[in-house]
Protein backbone atom coordinates (compact mmCIF):
# COMPACT_ATOMS: atom_id res chain seq x y z
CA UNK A 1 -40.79 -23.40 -19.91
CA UNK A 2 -40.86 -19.30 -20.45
CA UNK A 3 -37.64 -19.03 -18.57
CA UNK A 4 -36.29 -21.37 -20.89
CA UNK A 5 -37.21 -20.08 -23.98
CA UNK A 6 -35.95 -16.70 -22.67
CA UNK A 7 -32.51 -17.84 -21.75
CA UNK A 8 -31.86 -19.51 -25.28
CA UNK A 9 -33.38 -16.18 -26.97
CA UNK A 10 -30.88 -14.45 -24.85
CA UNK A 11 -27.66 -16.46 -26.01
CA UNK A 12 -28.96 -16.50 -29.15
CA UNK A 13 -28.97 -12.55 -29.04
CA UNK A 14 -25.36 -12.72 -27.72
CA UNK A 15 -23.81 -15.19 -30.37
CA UNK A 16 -25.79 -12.35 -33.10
CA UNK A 17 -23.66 -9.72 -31.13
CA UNK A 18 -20.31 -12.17 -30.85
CA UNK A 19 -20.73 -13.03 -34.73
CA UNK A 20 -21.43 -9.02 -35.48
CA UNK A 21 -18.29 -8.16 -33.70
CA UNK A 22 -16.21 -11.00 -35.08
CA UNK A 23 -17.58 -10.10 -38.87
CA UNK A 24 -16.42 -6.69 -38.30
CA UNK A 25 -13.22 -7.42 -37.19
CA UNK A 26 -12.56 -10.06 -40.20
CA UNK A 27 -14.54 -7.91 -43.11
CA UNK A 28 -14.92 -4.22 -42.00
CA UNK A 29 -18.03 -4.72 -43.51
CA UNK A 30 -20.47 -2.42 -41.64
CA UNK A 31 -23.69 -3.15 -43.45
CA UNK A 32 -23.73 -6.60 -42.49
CA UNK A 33 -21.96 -6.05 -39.61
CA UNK A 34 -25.02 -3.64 -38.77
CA UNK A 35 -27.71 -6.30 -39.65
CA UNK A 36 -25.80 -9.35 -37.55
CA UNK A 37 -25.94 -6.63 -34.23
CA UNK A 38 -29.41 -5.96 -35.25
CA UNK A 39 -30.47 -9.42 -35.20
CA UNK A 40 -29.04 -10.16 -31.92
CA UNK A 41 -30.65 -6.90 -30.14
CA UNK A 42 -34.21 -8.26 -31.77
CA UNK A 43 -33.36 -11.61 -30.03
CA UNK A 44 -32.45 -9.94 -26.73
CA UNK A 45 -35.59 -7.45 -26.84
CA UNK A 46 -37.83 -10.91 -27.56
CA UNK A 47 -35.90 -12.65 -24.60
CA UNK A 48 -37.07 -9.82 -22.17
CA UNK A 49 -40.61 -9.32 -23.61
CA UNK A 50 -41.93 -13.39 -24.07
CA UNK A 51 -43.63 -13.23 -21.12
CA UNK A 52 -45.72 -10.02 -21.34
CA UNK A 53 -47.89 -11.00 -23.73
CA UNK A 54 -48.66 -13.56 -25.93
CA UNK A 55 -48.83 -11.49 -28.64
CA UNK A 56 -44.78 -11.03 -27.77
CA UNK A 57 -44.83 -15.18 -28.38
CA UNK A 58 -46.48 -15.01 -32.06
CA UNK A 59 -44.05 -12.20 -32.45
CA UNK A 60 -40.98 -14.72 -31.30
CA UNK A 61 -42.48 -17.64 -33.30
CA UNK A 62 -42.54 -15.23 -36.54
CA UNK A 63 -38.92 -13.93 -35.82
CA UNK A 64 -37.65 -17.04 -35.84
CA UNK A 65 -39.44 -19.00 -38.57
CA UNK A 66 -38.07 -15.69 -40.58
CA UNK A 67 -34.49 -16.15 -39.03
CA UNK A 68 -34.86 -20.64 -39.83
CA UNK A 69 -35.66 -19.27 -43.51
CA UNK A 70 -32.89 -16.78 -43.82
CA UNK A 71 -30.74 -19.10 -42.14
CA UNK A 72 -31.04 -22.44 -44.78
CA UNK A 73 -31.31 -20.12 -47.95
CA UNK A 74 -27.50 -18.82 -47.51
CA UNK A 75 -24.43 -20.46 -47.48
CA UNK A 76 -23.97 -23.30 -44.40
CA UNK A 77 -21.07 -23.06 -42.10
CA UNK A 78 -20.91 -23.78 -38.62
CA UNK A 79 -22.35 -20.78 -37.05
CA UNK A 80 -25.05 -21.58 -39.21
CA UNK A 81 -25.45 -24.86 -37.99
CA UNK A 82 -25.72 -23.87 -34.61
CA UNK A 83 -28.32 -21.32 -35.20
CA UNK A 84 -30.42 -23.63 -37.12
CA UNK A 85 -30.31 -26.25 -34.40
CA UNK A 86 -31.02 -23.04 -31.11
CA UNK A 87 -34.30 -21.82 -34.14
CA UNK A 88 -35.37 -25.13 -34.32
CA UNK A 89 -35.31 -26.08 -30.37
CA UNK A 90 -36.67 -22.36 -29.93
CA UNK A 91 -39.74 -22.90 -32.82
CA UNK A 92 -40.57 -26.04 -30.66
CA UNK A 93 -40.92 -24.57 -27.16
CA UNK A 94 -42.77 -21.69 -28.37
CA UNK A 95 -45.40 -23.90 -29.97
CA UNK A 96 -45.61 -25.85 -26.83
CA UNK A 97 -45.84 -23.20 -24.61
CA UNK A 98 -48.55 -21.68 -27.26
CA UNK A 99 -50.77 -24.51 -26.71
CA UNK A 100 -50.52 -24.25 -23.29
CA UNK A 101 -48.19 -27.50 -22.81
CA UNK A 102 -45.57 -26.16 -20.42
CA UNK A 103 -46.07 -26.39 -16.76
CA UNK A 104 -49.56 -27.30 -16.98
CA UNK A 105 -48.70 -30.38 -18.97
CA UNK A 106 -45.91 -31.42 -16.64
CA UNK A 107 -49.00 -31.09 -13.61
CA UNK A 108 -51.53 -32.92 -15.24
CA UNK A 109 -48.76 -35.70 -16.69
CA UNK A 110 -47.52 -36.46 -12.47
C-alpha cells in the first residue's frame, strides 16, 4: 500500500514540475510558475518521507486535503481534473493505510 501511495505522490510531484515548466513557457509568469514547482517538490519530498513516520502520513493527508481545496475553488480545466481525481485516490489510501488497512487487511481478508 506505502509503495503505492509513494509512486502516485511521486507523479503527482512530476506533473506539478511538467505544469510549472509548461506555465512558464506559455505565461512567463514566475510567481506562479514558482508556486506550481513548489508544489510538485512538496509532493516529491512527501513521496520519499511517507514511510518514516506516521507523522509524515498526517502531514501527506493535510497536504492534500489543502491541495483538493485549492484545487475545486479555482477555475476547472483538465489538469485540474486530473489532480482532483490522483488527491482523491491519494486522500483514500492514506486513510486506509492510517487505520492500519493495508497489508494487514489483505492477510486477515485470505
Amino acid at each position: 500500500m506505502q509503495k503505492n501511495i509513494r509512486l502516485i505522490l511521486s507523479l503527482q510531484g512530476m506533473l506539478w514540475i511538467v505544469l510549472a515548466f509548461l506555465h512558464w513557457q506559455e505565461y512567463s509568469n514566475l510567481a506562479i510558475t514558482i508556486l506550481l514547482a513548489v508544489d510538485g517538490l512538496g509532493f516529491l519530498a512527501l513521496a520519499f518521507l511517507y514511510s518514516w513516520r506516521k507523522l509524515f502520513r498526517f502531514a501527506t493527508l493535510f497536504y492534500l486535503l489543502v491541495n483538493l481545496v485549492l484545487t475545486i475553488t479555482d477555475q476547472m480545466g483538465l489538469a485540474d481534473y486530473l489532480v482532483l481525481a490522483l488527491n482523491t485516490i491519494l486522500i483514500l489510501l492514506v486513510l486506509v493505510d492510517l487505520r492500519g488497512g493495508g497489508a494487514a487487511a489483505v492477510k486477515k481478508g485470505s
